[in-house]
Protein backbone atom coordinates (compact mmCIF):
# COMPACT_ATOMS: atom_id res chain seq x y z
CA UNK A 1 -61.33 43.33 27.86
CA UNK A 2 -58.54 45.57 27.15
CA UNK A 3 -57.00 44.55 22.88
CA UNK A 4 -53.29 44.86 22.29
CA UNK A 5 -51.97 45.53 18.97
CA UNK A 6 -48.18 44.58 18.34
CA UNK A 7 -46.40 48.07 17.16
CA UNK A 8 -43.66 47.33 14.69
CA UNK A 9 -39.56 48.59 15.98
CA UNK A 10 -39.75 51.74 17.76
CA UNK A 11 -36.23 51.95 18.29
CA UNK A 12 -32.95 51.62 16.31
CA UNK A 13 -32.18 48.15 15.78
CA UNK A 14 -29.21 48.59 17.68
CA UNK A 15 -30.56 50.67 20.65
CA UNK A 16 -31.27 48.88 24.53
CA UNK A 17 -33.85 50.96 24.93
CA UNK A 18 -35.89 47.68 25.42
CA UNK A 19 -33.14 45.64 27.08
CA UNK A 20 -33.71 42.87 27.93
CA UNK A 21 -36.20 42.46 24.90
CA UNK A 22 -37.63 44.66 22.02
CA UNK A 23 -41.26 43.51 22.42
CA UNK A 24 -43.83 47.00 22.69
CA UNK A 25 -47.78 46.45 22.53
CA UNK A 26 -50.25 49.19 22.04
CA UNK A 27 -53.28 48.89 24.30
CA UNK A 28 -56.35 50.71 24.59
CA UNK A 29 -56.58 50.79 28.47
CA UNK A 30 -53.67 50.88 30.22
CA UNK A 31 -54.83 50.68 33.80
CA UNK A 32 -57.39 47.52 33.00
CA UNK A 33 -54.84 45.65 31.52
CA UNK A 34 -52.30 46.47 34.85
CA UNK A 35 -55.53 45.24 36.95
CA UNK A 36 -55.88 41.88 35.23
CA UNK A 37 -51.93 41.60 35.02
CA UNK A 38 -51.62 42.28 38.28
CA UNK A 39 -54.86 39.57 39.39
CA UNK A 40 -53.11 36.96 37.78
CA UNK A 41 -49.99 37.93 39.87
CA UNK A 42 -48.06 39.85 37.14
CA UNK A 43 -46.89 43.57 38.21
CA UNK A 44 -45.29 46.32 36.68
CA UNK A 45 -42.15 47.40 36.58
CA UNK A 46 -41.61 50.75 38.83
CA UNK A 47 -45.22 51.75 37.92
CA UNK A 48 -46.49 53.59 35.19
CA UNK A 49 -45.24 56.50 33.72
CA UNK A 50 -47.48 59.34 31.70
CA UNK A 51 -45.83 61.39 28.83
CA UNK A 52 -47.03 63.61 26.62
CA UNK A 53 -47.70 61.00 24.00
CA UNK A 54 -49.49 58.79 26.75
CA UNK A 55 -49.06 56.47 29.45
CA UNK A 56 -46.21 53.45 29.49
CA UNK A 57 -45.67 50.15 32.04
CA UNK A 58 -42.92 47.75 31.68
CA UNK A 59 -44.03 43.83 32.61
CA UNK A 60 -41.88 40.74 32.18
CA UNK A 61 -42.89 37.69 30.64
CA UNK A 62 -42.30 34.58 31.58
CA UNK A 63 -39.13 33.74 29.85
CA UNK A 64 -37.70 36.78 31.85
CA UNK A 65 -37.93 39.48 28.83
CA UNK A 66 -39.22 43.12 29.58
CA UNK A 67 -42.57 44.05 27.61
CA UNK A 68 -43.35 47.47 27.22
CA UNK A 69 -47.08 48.49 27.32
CA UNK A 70 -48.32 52.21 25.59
CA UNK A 71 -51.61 53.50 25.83
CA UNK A 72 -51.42 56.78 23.65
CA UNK A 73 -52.48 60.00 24.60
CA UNK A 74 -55.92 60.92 22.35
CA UNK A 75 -55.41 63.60 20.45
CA UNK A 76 -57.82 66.16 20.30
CA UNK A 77 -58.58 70.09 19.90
CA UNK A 78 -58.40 70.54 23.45
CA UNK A 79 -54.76 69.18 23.95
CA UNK A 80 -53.84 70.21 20.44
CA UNK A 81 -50.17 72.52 20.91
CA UNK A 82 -50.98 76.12 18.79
């Protein structure tokens, strides 16, 4: 089963990036977690979205606020810039 781990305020305090919430969660495995999400009826948000520091979803809770959802990319050598 995919872990989450709560990551702290990513944004300025004052920013919407999260609007209408500010609640992030790391997770190991993004796609797992959108499989059991979406099993127990929950889907994402426009769909996932990969950057170069990893892949994102947006869900909403039950009380209506957005949660954002980051798998980071694993750094290694091979993806290593210079």
């Amino acid at each position: 089963m995919p872990t989450l781990q709560v990551v702290a305020r990513l944004a300025a305090a004052d920013s919407t990036w999260f609007a209408p919430s500010e609640s992030a969660f790391r997770v190991d495995d993004l796609d797992a977690l959108l499989a059991q999400l979406q099993a127990a009826g929950i889907e994402a948000i426009d769909g996932t979205q990969s950057h170069e520091n990893g892949k994102f979803a947006w869900v909403m809770d039950p009380d209506g606020n957005k949660v954002e959802l980051w798998e980071p990319m694993v750094w290694d050598d091979g993806n290593k810039a210079g």
